[in-house]
Protein backbone atom coordinates (compact mmCIF):
# COMPACT_ATOMS: atom_id res chain seq x y z
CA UNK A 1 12.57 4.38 -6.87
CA UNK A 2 11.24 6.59 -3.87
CA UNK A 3 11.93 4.24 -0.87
CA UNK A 4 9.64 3.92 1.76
CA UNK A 5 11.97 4.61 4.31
CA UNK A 6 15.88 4.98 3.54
CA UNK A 7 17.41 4.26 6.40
CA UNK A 8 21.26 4.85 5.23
CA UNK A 9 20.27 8.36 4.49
CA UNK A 10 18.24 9.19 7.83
CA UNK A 11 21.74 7.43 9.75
CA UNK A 12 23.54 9.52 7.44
CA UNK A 13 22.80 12.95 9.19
CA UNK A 14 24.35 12.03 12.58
CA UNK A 15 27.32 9.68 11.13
CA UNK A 16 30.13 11.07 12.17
CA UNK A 17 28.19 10.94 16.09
CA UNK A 18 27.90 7.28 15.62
CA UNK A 19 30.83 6.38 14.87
CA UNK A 20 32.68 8.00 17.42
CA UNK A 21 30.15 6.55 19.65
CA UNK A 22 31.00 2.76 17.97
CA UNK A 23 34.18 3.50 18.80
CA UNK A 24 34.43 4.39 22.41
CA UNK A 25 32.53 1.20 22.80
CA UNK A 26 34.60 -0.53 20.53
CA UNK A 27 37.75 0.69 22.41
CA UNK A 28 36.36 0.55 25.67
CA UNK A 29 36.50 -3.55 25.58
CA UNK A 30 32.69 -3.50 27.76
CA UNK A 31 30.28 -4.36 25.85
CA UNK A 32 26.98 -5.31 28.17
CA UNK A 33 25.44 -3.97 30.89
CA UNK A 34 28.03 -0.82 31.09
CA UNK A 35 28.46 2.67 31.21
CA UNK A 36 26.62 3.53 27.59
CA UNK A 37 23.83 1.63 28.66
CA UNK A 38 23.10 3.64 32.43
CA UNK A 39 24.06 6.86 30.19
CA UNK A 40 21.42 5.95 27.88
CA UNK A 41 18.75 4.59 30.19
CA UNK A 42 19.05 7.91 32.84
CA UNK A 43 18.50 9.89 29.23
CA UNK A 44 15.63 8.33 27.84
CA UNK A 45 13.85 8.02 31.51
CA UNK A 46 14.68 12.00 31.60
CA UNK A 47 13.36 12.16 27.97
CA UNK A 48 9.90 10.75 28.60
CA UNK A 49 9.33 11.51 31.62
CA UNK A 50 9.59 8.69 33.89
CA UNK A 51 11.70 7.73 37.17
CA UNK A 52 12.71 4.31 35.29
CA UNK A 53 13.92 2.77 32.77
CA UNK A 54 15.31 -0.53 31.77
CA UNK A 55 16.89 -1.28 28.36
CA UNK A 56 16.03 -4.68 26.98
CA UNK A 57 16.77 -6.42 23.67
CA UNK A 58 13.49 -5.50 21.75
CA UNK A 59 9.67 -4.00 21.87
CA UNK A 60 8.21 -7.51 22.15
CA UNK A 61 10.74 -8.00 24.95
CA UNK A 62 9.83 -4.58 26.98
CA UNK A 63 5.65 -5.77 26.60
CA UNK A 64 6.11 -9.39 27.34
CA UNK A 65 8.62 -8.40 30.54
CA UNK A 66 5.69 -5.72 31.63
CA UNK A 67 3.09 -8.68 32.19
CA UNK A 68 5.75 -11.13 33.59
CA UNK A 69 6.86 -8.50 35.98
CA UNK A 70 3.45 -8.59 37.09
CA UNK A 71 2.69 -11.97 37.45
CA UNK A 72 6.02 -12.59 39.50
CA UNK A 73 4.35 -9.36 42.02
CA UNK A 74 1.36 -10.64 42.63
CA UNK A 75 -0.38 -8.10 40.78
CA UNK A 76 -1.97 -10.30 38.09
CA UNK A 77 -2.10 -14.28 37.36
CA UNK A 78 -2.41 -16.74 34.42
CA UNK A 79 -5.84 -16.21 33.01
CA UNK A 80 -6.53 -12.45 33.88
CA UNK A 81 -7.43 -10.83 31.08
CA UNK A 82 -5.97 -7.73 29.27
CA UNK A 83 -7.52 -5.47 27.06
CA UNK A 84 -5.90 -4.64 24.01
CA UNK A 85 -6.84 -2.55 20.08
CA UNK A 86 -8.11 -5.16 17.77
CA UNK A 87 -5.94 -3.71 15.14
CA UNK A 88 -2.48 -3.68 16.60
CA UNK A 89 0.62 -4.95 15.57
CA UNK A 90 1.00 -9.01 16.79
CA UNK A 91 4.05 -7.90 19.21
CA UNK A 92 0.63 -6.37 21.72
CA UNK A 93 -0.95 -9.72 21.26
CA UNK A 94 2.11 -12.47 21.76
CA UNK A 95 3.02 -10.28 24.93
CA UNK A 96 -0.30 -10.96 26.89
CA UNK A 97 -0.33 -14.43 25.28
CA UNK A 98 3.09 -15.44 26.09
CA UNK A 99 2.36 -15.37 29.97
CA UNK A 100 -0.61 -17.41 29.76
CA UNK A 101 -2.87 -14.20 29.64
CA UNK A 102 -6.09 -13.69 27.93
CA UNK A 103 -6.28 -10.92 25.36
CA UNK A 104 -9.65 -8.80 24.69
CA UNK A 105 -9.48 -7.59 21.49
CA UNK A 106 -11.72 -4.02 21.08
CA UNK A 107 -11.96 -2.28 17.90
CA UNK A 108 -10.75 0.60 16.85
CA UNK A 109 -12.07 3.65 15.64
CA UNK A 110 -12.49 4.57 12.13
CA UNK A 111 -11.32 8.06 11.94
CA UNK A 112 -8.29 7.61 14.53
CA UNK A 113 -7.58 4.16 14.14
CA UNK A 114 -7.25 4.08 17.60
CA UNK A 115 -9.12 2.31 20.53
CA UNK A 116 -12.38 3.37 20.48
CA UNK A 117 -12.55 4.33 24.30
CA UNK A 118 -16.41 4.12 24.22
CA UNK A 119 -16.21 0.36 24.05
CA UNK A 120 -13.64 -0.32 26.40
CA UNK A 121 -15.64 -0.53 29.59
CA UNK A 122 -18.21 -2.60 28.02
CA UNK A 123 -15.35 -5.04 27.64
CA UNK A 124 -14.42 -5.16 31.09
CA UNK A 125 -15.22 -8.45 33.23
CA UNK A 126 -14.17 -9.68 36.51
CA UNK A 127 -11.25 -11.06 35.25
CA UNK A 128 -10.15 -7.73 33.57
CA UNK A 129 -6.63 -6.93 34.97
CA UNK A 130 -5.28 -4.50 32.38
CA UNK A 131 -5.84 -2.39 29.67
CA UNK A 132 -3.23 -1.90 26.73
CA UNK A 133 -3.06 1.10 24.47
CA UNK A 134 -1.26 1.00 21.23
CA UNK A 135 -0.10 4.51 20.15
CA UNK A 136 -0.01 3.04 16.55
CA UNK A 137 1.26 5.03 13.59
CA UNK A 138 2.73 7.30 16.50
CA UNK A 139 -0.44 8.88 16.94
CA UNK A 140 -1.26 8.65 20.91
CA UNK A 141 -4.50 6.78 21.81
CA UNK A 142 -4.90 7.85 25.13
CA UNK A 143 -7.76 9.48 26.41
CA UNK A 144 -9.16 10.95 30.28
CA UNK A 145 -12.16 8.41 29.32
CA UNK A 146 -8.96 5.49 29.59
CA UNK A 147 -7.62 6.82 32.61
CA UNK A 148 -10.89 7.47 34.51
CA UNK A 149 -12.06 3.62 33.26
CA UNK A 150 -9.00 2.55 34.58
CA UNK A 151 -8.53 4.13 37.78
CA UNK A 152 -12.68 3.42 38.23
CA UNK A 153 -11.83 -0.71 37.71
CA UNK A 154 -8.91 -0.49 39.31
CA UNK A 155 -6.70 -1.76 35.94
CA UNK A 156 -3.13 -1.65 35.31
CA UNK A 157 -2.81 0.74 32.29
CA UNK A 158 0.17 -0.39 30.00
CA UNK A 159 1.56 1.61 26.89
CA UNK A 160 3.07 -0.13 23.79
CA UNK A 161 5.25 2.97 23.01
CA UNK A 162 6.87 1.03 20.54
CA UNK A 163 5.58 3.54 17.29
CA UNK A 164 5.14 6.51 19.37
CA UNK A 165 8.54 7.91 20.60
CA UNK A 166 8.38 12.02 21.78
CA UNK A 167 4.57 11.87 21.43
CA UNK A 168 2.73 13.85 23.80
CA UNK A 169 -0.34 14.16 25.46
CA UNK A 170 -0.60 17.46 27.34
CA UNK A 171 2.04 17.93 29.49
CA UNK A 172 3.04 14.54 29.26
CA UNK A 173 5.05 12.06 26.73
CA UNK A 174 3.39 8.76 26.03
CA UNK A 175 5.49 6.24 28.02
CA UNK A 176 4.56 8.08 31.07
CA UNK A 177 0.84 7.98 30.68
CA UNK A 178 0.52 4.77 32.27
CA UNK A 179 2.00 2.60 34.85
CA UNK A 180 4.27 0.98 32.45
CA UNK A 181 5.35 1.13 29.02
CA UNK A 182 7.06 -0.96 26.44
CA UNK A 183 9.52 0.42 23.90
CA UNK A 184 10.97 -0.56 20.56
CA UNK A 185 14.16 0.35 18.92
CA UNK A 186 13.45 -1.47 15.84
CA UNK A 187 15.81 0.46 13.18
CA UNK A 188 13.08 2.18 11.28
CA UNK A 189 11.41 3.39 14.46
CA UNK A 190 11.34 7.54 14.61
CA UNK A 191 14.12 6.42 17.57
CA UNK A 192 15.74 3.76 15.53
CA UNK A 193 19.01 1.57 16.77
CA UNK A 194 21.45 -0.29 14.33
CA UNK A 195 20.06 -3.28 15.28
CA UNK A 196 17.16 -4.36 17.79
CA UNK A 197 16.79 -2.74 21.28
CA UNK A 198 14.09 -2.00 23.25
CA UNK A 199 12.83 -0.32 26.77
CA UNK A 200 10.32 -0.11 29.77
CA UNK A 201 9.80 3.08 31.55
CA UNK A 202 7.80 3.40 34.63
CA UNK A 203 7.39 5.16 37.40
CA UNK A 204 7.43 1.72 39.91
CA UNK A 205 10.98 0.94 41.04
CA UNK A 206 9.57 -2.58 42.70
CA UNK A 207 8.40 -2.93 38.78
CA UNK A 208 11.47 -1.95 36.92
CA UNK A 209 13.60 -4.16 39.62
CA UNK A 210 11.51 -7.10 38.45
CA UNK A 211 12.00 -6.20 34.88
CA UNK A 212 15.89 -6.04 34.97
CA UNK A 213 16.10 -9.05 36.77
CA UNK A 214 14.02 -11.02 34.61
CA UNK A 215 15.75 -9.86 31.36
CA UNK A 216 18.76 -10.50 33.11
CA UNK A 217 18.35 -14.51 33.27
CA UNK A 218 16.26 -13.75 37.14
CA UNK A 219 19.21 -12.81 38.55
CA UNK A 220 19.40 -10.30 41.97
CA UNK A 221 23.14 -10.35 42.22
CA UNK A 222 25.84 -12.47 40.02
CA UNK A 223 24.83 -16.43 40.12
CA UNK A 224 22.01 -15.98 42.29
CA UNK A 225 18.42 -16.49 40.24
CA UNK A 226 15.31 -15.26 42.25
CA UNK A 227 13.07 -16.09 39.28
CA UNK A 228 13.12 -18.25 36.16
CA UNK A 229 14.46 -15.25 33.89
CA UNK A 230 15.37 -14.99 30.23
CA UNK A 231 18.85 -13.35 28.44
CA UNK A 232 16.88 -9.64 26.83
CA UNK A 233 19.43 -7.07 27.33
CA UNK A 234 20.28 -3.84 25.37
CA UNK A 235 23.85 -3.89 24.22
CA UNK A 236 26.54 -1.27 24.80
CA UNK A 237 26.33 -0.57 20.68
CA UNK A 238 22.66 -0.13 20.71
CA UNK A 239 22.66 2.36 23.58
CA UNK A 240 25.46 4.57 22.31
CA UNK A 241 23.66 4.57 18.96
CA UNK A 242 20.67 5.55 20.76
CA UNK A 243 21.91 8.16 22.74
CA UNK A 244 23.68 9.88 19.97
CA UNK A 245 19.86 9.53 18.24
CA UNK A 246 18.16 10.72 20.89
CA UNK A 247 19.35 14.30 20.73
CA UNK A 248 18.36 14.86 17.69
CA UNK A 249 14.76 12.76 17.94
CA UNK A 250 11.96 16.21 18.04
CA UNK A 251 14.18 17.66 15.23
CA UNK A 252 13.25 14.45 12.98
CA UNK A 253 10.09 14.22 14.36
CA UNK A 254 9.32 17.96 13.39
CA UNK A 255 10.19 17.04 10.28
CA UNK A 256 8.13 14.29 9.58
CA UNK A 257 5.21 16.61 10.70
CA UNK A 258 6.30 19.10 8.17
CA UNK A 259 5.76 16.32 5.47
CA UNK A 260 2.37 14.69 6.90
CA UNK A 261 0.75 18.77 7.03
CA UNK A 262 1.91 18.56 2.97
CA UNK A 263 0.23 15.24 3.05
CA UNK A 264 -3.21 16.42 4.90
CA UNK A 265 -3.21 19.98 3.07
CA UNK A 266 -2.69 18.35 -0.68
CA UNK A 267 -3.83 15.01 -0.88
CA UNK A 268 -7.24 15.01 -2.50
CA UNK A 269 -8.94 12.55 -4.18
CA UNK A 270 -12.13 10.55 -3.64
CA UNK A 271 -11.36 7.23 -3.46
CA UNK A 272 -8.53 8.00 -0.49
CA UNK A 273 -9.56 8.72 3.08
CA UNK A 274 -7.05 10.22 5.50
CA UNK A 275 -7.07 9.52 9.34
CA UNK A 276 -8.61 12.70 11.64
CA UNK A 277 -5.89 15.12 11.98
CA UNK A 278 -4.44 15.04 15.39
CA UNK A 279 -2.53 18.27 17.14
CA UNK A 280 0.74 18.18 16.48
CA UNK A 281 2.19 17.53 19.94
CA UNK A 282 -0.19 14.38 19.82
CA UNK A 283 1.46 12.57 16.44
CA UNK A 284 5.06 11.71 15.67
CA UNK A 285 4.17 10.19 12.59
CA UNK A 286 6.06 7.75 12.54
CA UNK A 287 3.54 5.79 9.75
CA UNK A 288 1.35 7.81 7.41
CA UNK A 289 -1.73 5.94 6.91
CA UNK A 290 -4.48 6.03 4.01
CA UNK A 291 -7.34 4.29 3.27
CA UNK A 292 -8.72 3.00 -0.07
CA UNK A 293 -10.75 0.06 -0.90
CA UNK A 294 -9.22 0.30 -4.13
CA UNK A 295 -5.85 0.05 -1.89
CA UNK A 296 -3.88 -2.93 -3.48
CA UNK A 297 -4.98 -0.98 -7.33
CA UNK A 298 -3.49 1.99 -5.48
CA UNK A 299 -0.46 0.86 -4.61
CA UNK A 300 0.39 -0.91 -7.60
CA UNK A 301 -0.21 2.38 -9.25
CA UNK A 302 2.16 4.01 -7.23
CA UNK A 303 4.60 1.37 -7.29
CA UNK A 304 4.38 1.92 -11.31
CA UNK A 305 5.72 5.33 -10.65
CA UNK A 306 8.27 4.71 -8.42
CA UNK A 307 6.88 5.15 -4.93
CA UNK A 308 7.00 2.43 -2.58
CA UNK A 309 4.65 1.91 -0.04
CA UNK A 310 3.91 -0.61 2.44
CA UNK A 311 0.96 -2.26 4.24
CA UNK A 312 0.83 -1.64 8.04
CA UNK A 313 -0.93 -4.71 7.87
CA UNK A 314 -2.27 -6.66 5.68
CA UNK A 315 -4.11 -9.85 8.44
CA UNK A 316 -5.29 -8.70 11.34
CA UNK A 317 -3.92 -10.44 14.66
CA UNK A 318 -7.36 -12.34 15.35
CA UNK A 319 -7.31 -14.08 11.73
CA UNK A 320 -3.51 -14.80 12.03
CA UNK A 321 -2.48 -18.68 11.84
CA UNK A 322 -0.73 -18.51 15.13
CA UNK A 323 -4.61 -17.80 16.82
CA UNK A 324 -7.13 -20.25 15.64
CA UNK A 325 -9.07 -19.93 18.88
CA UNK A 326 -9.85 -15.85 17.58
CA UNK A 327 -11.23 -16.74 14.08
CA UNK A 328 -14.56 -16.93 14.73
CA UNK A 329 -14.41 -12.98 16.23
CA UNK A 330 -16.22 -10.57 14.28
CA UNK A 331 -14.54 -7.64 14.17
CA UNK A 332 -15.49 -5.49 11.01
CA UNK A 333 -13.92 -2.00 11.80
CA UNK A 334 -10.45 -3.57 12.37
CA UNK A 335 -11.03 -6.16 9.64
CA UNK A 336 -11.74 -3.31 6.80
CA UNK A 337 -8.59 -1.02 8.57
CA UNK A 338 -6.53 -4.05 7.83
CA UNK A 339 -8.38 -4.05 3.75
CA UNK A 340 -7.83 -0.83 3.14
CA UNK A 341 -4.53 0.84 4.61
CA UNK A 342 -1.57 1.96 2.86
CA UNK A 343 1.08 3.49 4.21
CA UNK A 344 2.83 6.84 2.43
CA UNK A 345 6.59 7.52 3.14
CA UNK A 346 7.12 9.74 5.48
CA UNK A 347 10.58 9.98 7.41
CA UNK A 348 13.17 12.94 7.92
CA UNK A 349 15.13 12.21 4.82
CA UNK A 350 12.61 12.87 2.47
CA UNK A 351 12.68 16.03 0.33
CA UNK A 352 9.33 18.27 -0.35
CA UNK A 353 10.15 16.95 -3.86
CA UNK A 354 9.99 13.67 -2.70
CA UNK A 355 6.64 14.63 -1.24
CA UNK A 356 5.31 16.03 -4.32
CA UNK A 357 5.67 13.45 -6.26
CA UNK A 358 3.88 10.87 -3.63
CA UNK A 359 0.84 13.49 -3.71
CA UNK A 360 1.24 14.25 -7.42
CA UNK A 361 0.59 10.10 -7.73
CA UNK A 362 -1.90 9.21 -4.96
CA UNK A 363 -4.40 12.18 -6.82
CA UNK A 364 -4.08 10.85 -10.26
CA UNK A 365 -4.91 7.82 -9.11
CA UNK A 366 -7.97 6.00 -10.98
CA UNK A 367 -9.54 4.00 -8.61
């Protein structure tokens, strides 16, 4: 079987970096809020681009801490609402939801599967405090048009970086873009830990001070709580792991590229639409989305000969049980995205035979 994603093999490369770095924490007898964690978050704020940076214990985490952080400043209250992509992940949606914040869901577009920026200022109302971009799939969805609404309406701008690690746009990595950004370290992420972990960079020290002590149970200094905090804290582990990781992150993510151009130069059939083709510099590929209608035929038929794929995914966040109150939205571009995708392997492990065979499949497919 061609695995989606083989983790043991990708962790493979760097092994021997790992485990010496498992070790020293190991043998150091610290194992929160040390040394490996500063080393790591002074890297990763270096690596994207950003004055700040706060390891926390997962993507949701990093997003949900964001909002809090600005509800504890003043900067937003319980019913503002945030805009967000229709067709995200449910991590985007809990985070707004989870601090008593109203999401606006705006649909994506068809050929990016991104936000479509011409409807997000049609979306904006008085109580509009925020817009969210998802840089799903690692491909980045920010546009001027999304600053320039932003700065226009006066809205706090906040990433979900969590699929999107070493993308750029310009000059600049996403996770600098805006005035905050949430990270994940989920172990199949293109910057994957051995376990969870997550991050929020920004350029607002008063920001990532609120952040830290919120993950930290609220606490300014030892057993003194200025706010009702929570325990969400990156582990010594983690942060050694994803230091060692780090180094080596554009060298995977150049070869993930080297894959998806096989993908966009030989995949060819009728029945299979690809997303627009992005420059380089602006997709990490983390996920390598098609669409089919035929897509559950299609991935049975690949299954039959030995790829695995997966759905990146398969209910949209509005039609979820968890949101009752969104049924009723009609949202038909995010609601056939969610129909139709598929998602091809793609990670740094896999061989150009490996590749073959995936495009060898998906164009002998009878739809």
């Amino acid at each position: 079987m061609l695995s989606y994603l083989d983790l043991k093999t990708v962790n493979g490369f760097y092994a021997d970096e790992i485990q010496e770095a498992v070790c020293r924490v190991v043998d150091s007898g610290w194992y929160l809020l040390g040394e490996e964690v500063r080393r790591f978050e002074q890297h990763y704020a270096q690596y994207i681009g950003s004055s700040e940076c706060v390891g926390v214990a997962n993507g949701l985490d990093a997003l949900t801490l964001i909002y809090r952080a600005y509800l504890e400043m003043g900067l937003m209250h319980e019913g503002d609402e945030v805009i967000v992509p229709a067709n995200t992940y449910i991590a985007s949606i809990l985070a707004i939801t989870e601090n008593r914040l109203v999401p606006v869901f705006v649909e994506p577009r068809l050929d990016t599967l991104e936000i479509d920026d011409d409807r997000i200022e049609e979306a904006v109302t008085p109580s509009t405090r925020s817009v969210m971009i998802v840089h799903l799939y690692g491909r980045c969805a920010y546009t001027d048009k999304i600053g320039d609404i932003c700065r226009r309406h006066n809205l706090l701008l906040v990433e979900d970086n969590a699929q999107a690690h070493g993308c750029h746009y310009g000059d600049r990595r996403t996770g600098s873009i805006g005035h905050a950004a949430g990270h994940s370290f989920y172990p199949g992420k293109n910057l994957g830990a051995m376990g969870d972990g997550g991050a929020v960079t920004t350029d607002d020290a008063e920001l990532a001070a609120v952040v830290r002590s919120l993950a930290n149970y609220g606490s300014t200094r030892k057993y003194e709580f200025r706010y009702a905090g929570r325990n969400s804290r990156l582990d010594e582990i983690q942060a050694a792991v994803l230091d060692v990781k780090l180094r080596h992150l554009d060298r995977d993510n150049a070869r993930r590229w080297q894959i998806a151009r096989y993908y966009y130069d030989h995949i060819d059939h009728p029945a299979v639409t690809l997303p627009a083709r992005m420059p380089d510099e602006q997709n990490v590929c983390h996920i390598f989305p098609v669409m089919s209608p035929c897509r559950d035929r299609l991935q049975q038929h690949l299954a039959d000969r030995g790829i695995q794929t997966i759905i990146h995914y398969p209910i949209p966040p509005h039609r979820q049980e968890c949101y009752p109150q969104y049924h009723a939205l009609s949202l038909p571009v995010t609601e056939q995205i969610h129909r139709e995708e598929l998602s091809l392997p793609l990670h740094p492990a896999l061989t150009d035979t490996d590749a073959r065979q995936v495009v060898e499949a998906v164009n002998g497919f009878e739809c």
